[in-house]
Protein backbone atom coordinates (compact mmCIF):
# COMPACT_ATOMS: atom_id res chain seq x y z
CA UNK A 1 15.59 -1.83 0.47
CA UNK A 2 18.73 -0.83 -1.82
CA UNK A 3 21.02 -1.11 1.57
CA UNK A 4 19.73 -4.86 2.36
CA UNK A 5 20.02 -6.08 -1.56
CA UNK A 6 22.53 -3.44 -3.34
CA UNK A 7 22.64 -6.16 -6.15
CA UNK A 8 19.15 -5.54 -7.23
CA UNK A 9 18.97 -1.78 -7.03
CA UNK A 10 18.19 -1.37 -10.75
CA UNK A 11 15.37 -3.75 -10.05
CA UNK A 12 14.33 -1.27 -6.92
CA UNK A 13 14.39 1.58 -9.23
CA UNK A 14 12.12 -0.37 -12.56
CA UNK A 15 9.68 -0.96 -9.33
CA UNK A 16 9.32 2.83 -7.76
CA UNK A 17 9.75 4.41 -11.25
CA UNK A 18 6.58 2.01 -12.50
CA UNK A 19 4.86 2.76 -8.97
CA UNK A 20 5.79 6.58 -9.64
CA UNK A 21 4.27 6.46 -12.96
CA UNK A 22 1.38 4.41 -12.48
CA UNK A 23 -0.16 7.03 -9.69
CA UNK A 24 0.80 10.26 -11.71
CA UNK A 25 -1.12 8.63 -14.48
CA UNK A 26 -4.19 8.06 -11.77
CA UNK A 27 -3.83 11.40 -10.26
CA UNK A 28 -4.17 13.13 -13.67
CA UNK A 29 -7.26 11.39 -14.80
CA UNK A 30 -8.97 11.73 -11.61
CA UNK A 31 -11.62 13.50 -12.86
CA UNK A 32 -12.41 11.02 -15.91
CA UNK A 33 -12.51 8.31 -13.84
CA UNK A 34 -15.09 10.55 -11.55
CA UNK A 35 -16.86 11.47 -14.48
CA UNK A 36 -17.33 7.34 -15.20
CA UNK A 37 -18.00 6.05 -12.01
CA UNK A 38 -20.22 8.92 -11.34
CA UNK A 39 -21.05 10.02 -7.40
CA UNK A 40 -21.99 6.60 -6.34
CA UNK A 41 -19.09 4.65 -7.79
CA UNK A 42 -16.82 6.85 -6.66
CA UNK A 43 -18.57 6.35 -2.95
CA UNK A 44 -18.58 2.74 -3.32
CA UNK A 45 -14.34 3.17 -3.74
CA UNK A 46 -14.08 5.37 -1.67
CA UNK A 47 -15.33 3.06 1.06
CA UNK A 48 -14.08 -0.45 -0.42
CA UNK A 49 -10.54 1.67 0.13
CA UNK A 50 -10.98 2.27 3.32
CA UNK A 51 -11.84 -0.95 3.69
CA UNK A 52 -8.75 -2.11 2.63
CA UNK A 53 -6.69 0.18 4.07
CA UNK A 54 -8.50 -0.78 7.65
CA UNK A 55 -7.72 -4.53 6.58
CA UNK A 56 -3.77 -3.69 6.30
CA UNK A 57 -4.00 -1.65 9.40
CA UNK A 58 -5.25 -4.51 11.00
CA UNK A 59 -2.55 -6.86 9.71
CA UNK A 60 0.17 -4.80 10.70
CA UNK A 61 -1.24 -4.66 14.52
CA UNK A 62 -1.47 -8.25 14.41
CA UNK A 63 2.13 -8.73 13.19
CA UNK A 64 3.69 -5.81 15.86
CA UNK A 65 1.42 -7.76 18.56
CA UNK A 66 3.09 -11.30 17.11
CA UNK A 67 6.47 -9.97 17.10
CA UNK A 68 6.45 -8.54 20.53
CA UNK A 69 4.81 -11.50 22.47
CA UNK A 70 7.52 -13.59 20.06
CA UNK A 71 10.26 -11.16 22.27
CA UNK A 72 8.71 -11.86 25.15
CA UNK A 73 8.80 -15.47 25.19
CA UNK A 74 12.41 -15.66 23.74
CA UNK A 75 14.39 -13.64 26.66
CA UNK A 76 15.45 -15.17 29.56
C-alpha cells in the first residue's frame, strides 16, 4: 500500500501499528474472554467466525470470477 500512496505512509503505519496492537491485546486475554463467554459462547464465535470468514471467501470468488469474465469480454 506504501508503494501506491507514499504520501500517506505515516497514515499506513497509525493503521498496522493500531491493528498490531489491537490483536496482541486479544491474544493475551484469550483466556478471560474464554473464561466469560464460557464453552458455549466461545462455540457460538467460533462458528459466527467462520461464518464470516466463509462470507469474505465468498466475496472474493465472486470478484476474481467478475474480473476475469470482465477480461474476457474486453479483448479482441
Amino acid at each position: 500500500m506504501a508503494s501506491r500512496d507514499p504520501s500517506r505512509i505515516a497514515g499506513w503505519f497509525v493503521a498496522l501499528s493500531a491493528a498490531m496492537a489491537v490483536t496482541t491485546i486479544v491474544l493475551l486475554a484469550g483466556n478471560q474472554v474464554q473464561r466469560v463467554l464460557g464453552e458455549r459462547g466461545v462455540r457460538a464465535l467460533e462458528r459466527l467466525m467462520g461464518l464470516v470468514l466463509t462470507a469474505i471467501a465468498v466475496q472474493m470468488l465472486l470478484n476474481g470470477v467478475a474480473d476475469f469474465v470482465r477480461q474476457l469480454s474486453a479483448s479482441p
